[in-house]
PDB file of N, CA and C in Angstrom:
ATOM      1  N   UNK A   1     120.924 137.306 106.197  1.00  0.00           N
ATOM      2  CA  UNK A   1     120.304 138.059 107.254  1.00  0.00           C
ATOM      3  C   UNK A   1     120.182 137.166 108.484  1.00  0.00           C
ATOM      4  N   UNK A   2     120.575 137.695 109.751  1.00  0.00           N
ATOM      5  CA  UNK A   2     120.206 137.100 110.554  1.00  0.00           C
ATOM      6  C   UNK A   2     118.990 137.431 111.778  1.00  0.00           C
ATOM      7  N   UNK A   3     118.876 136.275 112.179  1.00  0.00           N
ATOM      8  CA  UNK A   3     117.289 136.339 112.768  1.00  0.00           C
ATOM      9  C   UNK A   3     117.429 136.831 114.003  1.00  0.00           C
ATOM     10  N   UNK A   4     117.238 137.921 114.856  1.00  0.00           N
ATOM     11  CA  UNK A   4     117.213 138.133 116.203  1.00  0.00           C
ATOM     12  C   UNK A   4     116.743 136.751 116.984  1.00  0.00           C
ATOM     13  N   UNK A   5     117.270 136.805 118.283  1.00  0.00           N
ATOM     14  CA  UNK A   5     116.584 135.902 119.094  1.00  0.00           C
ATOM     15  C   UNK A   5     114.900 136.531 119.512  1.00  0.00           C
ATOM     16  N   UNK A   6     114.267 135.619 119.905  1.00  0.00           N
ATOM     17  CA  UNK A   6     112.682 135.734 120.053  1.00  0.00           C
ATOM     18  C   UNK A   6     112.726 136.715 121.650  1.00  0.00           C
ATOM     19  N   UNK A   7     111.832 137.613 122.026  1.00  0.00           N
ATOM     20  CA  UNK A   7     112.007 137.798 123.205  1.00  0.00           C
ATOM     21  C   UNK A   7     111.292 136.790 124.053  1.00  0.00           C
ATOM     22  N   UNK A   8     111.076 136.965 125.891  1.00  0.00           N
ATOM     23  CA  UNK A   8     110.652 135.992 126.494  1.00  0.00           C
ATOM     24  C   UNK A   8     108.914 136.612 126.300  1.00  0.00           C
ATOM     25  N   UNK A   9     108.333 137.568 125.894  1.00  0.00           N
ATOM     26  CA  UNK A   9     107.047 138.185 125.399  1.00  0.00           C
ATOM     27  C   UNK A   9     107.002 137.635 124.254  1.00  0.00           C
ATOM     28  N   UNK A  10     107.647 137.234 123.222  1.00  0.00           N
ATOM     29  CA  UNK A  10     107.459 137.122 122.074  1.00  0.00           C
ATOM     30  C   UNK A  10     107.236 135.323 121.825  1.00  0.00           C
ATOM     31  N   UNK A  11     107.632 134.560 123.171  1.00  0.00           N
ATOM     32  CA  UNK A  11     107.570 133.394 123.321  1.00  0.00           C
ATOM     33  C   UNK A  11     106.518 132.863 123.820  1.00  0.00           C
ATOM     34  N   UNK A  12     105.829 133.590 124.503  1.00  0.00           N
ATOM     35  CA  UNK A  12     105.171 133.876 125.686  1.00  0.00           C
ATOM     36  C   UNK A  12     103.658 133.626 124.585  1.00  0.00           C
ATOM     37  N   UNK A  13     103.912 135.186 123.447  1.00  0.00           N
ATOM     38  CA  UNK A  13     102.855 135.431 123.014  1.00  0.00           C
ATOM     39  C   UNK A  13     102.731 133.963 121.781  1.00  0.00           C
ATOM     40  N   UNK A  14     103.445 133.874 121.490  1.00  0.00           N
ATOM     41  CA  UNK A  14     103.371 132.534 120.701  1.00  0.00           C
ATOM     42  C   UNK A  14     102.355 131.223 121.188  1.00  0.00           C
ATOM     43  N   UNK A  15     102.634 131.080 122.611  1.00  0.00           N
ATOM     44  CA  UNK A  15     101.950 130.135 123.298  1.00  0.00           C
ATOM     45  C   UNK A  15     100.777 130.113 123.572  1.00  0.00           C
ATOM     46  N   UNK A  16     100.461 131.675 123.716  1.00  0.00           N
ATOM     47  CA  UNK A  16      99.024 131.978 124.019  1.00  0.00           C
ATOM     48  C   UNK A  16      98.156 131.701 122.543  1.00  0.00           C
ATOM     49  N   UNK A  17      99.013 132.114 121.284  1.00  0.00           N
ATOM     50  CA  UNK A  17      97.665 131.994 119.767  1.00  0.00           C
ATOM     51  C   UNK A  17      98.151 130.520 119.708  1.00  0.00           C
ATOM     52  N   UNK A  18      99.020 129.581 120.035  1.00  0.00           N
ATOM     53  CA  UNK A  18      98.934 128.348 120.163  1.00  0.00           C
ATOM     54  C   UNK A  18      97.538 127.552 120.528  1.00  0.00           C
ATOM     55  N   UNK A  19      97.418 127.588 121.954  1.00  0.00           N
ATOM     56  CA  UNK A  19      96.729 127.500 123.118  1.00  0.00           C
ATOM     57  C   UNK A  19      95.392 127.733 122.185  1.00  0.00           C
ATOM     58  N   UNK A  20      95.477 129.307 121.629  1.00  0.00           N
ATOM     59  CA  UNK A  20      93.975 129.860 121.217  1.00  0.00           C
ATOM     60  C   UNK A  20      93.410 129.059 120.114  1.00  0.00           C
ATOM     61  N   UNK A  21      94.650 128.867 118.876  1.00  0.00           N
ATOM     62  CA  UNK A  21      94.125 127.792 118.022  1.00  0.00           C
ATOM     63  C   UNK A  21      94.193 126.243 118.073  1.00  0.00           C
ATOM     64  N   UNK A  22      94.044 125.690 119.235  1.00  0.00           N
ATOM     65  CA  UNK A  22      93.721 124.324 119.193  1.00  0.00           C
ATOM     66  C   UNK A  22      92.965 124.439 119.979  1.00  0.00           C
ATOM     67  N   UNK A  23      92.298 125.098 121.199  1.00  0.00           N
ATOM     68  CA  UNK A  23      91.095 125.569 121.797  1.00  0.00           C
ATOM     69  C   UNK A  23      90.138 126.058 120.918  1.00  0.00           C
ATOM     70  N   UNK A  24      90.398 126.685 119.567  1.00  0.00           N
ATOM     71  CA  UNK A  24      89.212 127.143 118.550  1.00  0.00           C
ATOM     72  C   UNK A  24      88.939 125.701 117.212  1.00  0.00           C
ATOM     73  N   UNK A  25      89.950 125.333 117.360  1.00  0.00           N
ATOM     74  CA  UNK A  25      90.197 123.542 116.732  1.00  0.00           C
ATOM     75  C   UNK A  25      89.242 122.600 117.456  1.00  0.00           C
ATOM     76  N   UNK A  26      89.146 122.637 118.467  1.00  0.00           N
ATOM     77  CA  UNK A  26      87.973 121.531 119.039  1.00  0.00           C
ATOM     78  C   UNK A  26      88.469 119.826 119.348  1.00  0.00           C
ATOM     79  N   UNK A  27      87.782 119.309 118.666  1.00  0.00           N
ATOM     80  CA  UNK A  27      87.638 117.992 118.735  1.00  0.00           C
ATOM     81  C   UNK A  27      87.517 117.880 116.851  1.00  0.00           C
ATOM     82  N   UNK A  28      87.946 118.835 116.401  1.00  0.00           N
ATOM     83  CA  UNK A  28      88.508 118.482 114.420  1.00  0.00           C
ATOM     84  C   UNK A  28      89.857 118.420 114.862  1.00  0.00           C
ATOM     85  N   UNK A  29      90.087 116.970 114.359  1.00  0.00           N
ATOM     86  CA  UNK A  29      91.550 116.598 113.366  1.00  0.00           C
ATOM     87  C   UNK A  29      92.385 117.474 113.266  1.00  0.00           C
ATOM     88  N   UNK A  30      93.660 117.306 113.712  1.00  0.00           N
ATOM     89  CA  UNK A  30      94.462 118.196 113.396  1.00  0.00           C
ATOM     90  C   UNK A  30      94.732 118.262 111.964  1.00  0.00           C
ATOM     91  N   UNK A  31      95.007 117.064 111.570  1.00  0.00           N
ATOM     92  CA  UNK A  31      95.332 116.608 109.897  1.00  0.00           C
ATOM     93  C   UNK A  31      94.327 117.554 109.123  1.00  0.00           C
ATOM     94  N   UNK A  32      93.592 117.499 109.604  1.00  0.00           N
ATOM     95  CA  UNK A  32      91.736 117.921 108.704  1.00  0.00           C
ATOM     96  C   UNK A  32      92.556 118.980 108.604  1.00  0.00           C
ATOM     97  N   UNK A  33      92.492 119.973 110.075  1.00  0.00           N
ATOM     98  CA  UNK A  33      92.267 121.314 110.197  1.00  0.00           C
ATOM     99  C   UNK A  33      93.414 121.753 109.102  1.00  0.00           C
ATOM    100  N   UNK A  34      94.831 121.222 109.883  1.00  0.00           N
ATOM    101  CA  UNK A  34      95.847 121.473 108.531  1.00  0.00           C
ATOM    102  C   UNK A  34      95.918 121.683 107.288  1.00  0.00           C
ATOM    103  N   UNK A  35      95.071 120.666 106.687  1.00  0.00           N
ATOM    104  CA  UNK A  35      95.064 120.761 105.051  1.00  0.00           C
ATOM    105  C   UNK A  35      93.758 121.445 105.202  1.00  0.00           C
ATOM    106  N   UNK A  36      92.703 121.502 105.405  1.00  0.00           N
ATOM    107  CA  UNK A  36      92.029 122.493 105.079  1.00  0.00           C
ATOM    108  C   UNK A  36      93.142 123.973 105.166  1.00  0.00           C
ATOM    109  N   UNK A  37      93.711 123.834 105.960  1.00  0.00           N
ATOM    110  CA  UNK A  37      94.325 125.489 105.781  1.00  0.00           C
ATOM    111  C   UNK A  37      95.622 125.188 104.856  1.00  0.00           C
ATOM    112  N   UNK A  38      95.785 124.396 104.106  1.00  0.00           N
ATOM    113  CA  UNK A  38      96.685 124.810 103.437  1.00  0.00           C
ATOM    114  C   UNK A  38      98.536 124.466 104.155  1.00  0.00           C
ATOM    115  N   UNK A  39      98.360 124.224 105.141  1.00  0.00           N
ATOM    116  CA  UNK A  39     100.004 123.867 106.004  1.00  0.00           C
ATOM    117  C   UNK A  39     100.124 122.322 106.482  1.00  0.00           C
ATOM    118  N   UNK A  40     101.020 122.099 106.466  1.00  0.00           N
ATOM    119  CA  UNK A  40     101.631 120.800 107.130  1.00  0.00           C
ATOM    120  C   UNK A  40     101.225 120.323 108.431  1.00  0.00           C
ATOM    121  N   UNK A  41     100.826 119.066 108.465  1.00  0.00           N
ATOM    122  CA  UNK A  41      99.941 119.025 110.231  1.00  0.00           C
ATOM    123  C   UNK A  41     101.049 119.352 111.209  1.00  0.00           C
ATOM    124  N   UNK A  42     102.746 118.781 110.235  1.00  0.00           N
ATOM    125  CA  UNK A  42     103.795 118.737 111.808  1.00  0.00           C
ATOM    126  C   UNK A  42     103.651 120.703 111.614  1.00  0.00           C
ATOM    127  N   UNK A  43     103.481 121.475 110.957  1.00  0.00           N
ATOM    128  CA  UNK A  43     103.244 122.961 111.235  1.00  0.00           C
ATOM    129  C   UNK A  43     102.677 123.627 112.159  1.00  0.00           C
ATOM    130  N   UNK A  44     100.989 122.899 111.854  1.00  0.00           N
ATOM    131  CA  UNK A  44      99.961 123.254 112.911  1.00  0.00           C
ATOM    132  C   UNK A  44     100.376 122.723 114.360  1.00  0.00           C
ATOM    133  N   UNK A  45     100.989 121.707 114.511  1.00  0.00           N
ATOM    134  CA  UNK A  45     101.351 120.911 115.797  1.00  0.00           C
ATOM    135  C   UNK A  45     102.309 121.674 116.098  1.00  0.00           C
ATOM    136  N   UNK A  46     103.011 122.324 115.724  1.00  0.00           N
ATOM    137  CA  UNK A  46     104.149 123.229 116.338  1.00  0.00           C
ATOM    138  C   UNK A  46     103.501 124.494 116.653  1.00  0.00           C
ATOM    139  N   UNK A  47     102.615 125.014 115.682  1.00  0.00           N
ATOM    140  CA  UNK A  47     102.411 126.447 115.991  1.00  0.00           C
ATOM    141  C   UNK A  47     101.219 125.978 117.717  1.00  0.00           C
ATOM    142  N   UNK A  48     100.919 125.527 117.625  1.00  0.00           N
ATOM    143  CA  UNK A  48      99.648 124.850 118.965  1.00  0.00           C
ATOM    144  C   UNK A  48     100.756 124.360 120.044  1.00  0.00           C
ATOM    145  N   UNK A  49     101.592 123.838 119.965  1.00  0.00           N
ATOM    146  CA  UNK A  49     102.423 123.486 121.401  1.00  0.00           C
ATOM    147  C   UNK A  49     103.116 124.883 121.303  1.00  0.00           C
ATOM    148  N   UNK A  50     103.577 125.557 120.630  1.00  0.00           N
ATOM    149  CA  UNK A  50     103.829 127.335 121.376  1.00  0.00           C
ATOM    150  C   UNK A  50     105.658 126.642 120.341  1.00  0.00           C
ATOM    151  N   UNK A  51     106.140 126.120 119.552  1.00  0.00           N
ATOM    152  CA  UNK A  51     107.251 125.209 118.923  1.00  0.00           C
ATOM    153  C   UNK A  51     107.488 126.257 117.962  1.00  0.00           C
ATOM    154  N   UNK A  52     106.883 127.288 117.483  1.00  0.00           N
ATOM    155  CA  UNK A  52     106.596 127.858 116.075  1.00  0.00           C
ATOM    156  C   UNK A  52     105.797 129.329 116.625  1.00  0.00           C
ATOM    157  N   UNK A  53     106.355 129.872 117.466  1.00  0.00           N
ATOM    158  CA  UNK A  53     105.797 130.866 118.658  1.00  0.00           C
ATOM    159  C   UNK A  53     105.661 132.037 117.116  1.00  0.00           C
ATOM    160  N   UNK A  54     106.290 132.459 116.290  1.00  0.00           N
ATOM    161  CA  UNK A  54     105.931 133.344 115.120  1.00  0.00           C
ATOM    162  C   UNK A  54     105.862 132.783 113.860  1.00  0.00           C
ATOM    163  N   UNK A  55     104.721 131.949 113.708  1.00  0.00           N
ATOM    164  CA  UNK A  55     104.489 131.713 112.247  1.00  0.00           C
ATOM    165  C   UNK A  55     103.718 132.432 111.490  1.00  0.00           C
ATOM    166  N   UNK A  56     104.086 132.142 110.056  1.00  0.00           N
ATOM    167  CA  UNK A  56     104.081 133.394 108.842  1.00  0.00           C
ATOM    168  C   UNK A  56     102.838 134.080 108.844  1.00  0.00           C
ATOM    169  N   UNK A  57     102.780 135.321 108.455  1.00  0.00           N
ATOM    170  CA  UNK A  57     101.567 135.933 108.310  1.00  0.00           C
ATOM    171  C   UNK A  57     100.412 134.935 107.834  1.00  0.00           C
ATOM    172  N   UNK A  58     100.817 134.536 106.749  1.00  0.00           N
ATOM    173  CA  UNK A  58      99.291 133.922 105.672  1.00  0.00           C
ATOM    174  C   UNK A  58      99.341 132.481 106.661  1.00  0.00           C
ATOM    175  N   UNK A  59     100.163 131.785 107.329  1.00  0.00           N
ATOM    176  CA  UNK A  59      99.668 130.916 107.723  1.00  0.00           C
ATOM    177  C   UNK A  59      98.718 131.089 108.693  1.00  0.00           C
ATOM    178  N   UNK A  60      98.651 132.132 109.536  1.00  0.00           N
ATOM    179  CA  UNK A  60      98.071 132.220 110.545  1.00  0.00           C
ATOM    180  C   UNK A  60      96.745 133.241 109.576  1.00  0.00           C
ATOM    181  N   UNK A  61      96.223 134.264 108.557  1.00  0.00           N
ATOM    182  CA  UNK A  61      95.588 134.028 108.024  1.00  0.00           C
ATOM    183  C   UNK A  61      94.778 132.942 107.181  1.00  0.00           C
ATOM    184  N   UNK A  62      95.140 131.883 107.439  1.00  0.00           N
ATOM    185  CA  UNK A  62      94.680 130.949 106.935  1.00  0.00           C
ATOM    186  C   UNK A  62      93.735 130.088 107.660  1.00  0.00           C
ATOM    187  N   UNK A  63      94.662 129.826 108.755  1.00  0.00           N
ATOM    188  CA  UNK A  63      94.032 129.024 109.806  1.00  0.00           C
ATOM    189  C   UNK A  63      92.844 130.072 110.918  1.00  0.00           C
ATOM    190  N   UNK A  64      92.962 131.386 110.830  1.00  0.00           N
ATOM    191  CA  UNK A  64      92.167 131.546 110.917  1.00  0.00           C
ATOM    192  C   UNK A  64      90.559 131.932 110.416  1.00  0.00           C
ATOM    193  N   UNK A  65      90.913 131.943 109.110  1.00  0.00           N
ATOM    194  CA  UNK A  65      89.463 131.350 108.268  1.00  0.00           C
ATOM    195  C   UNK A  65      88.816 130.002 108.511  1.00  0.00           C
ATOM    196  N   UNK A  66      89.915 128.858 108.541  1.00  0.00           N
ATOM    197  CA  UNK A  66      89.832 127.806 108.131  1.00  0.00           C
ATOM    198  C   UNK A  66      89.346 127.183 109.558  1.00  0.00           C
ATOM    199  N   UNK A  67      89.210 128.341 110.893  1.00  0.00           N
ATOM    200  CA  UNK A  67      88.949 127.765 112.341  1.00  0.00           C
ATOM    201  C   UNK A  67      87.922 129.024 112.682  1.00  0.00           C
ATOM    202  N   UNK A  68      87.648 129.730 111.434  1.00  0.00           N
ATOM    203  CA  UNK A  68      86.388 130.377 112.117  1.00  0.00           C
ATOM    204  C   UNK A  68      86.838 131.726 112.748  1.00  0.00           C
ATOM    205  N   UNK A  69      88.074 132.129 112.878  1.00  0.00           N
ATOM    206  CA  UNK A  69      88.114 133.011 113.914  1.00  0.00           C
ATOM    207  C   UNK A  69      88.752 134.910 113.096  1.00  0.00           C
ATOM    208  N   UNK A  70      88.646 135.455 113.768  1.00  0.00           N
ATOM    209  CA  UNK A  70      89.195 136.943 113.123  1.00  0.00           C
ATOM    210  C   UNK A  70      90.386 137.126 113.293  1.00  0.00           C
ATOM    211  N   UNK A  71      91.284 137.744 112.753  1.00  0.00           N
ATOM    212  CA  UNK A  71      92.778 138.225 112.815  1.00  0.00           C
ATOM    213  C   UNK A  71      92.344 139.418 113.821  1.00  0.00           C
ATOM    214  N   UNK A  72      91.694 140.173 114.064  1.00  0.00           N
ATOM    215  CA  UNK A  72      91.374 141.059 115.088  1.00  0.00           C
ATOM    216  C   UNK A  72      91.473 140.336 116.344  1.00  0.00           C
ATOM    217  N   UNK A  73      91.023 138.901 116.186  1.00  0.00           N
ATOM    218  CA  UNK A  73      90.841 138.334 117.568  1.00  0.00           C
ATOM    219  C   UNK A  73      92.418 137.958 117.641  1.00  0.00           C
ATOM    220  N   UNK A  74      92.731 137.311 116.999  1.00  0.00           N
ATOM    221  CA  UNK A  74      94.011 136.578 117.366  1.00  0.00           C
ATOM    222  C   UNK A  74      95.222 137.564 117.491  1.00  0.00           C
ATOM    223  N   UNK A  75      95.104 138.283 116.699  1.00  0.00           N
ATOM    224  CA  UNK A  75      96.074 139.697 117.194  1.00  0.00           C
ATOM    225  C   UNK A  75      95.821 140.188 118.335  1.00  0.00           C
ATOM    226  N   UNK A  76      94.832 139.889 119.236  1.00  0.00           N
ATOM    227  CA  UNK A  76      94.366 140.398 120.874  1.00  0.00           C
ATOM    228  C   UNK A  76      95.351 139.641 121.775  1.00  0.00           C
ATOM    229  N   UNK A  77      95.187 138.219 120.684  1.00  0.00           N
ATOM    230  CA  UNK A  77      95.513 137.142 121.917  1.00  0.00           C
ATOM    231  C   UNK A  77      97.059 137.523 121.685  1.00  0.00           C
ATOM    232  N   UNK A  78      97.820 137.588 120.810  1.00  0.00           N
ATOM    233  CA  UNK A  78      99.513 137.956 120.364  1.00  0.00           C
ATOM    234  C   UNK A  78      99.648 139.219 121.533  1.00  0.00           C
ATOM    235  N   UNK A  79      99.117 140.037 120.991  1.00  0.00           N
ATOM    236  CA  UNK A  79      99.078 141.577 121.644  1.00  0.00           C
ATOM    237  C   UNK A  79      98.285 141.920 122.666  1.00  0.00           C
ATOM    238  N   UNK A  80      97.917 141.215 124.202  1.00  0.00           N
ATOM    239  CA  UNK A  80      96.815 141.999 125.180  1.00  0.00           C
ATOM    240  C   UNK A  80      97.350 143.332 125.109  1.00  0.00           C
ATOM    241  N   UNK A  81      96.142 144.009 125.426  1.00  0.00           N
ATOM    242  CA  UNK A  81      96.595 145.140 125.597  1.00  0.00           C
ATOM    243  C   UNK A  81      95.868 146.236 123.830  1.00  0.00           C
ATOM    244  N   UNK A  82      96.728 145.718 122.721  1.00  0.00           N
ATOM    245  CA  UNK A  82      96.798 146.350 122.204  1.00  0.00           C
ATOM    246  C   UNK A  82      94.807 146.890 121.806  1.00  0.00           C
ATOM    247  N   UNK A  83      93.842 146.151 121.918  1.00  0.00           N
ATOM    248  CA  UNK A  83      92.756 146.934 121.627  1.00  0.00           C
ATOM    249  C   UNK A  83      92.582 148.005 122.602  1.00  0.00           C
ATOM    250  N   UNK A  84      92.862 148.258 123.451  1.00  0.00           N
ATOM    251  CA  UNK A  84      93.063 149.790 124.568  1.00  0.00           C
ATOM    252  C   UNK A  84      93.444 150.467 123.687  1.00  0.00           C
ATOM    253  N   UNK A  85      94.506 150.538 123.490  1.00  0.00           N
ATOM    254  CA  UNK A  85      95.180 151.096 122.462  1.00  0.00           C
ATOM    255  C   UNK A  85      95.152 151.716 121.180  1.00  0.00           C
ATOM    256  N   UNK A  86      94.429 151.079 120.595  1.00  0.00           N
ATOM    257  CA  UNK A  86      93.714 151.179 119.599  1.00  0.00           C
ATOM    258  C   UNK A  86      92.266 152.004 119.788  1.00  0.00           C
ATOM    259  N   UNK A  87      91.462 151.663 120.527  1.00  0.00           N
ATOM    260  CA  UNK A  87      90.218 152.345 121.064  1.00  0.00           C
ATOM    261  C   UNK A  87      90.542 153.835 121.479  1.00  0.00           C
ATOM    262  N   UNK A  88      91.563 153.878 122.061  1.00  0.00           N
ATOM    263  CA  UNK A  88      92.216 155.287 122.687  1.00  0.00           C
ATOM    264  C   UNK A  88      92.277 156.694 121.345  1.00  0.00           C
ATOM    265  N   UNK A  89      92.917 155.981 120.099  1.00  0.00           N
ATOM    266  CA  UNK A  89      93.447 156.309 119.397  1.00  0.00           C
ATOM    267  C   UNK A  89      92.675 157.244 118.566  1.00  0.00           C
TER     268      UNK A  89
END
């Protein structure tokens, strides 16, 4: 199977739950934060510089337990827009 290319939204949105999870990371260890969630630090360091713009479902369930935060939230930050949307509905 081959992989479509990423769009320039889909790159875009990558950068932003990047951005969001090392801004919700703090001043904890990347190493920490990593193995607490279960992934590779060079993982987390990619998905946070925007390197890894769609990583796997459970990883990003993971890390967001493991940083405190909701998949409601971080699906905002992937998707602006989409809680309108949703509220509308």
């Amino acid at each position: 199977m081959v992989r479509l290319p990423l769009t320039p939204a889909q790159v875009e949105a990558g950068r932003r739950l990047g951005c969001a999870l090392r801004t919700a990371r703090g001043e904890r260890e990347l190493g920490a934060v990593a193995v607490a969630a279960g992934i590779s630090p060079e993982t987390l360091r990619k998905i946070e510089s925007g390197r890894m713009p769609t990583p796997a479902f459970g990883t990003v369930v993971a890390l967001s337990r493991t940083l405190g935060l909701s998949l409601e939230e971080l699906a905002d930050i992937w998707q602006p827009g989409a809680e309108a949307q949703r509220s509308a509905s």
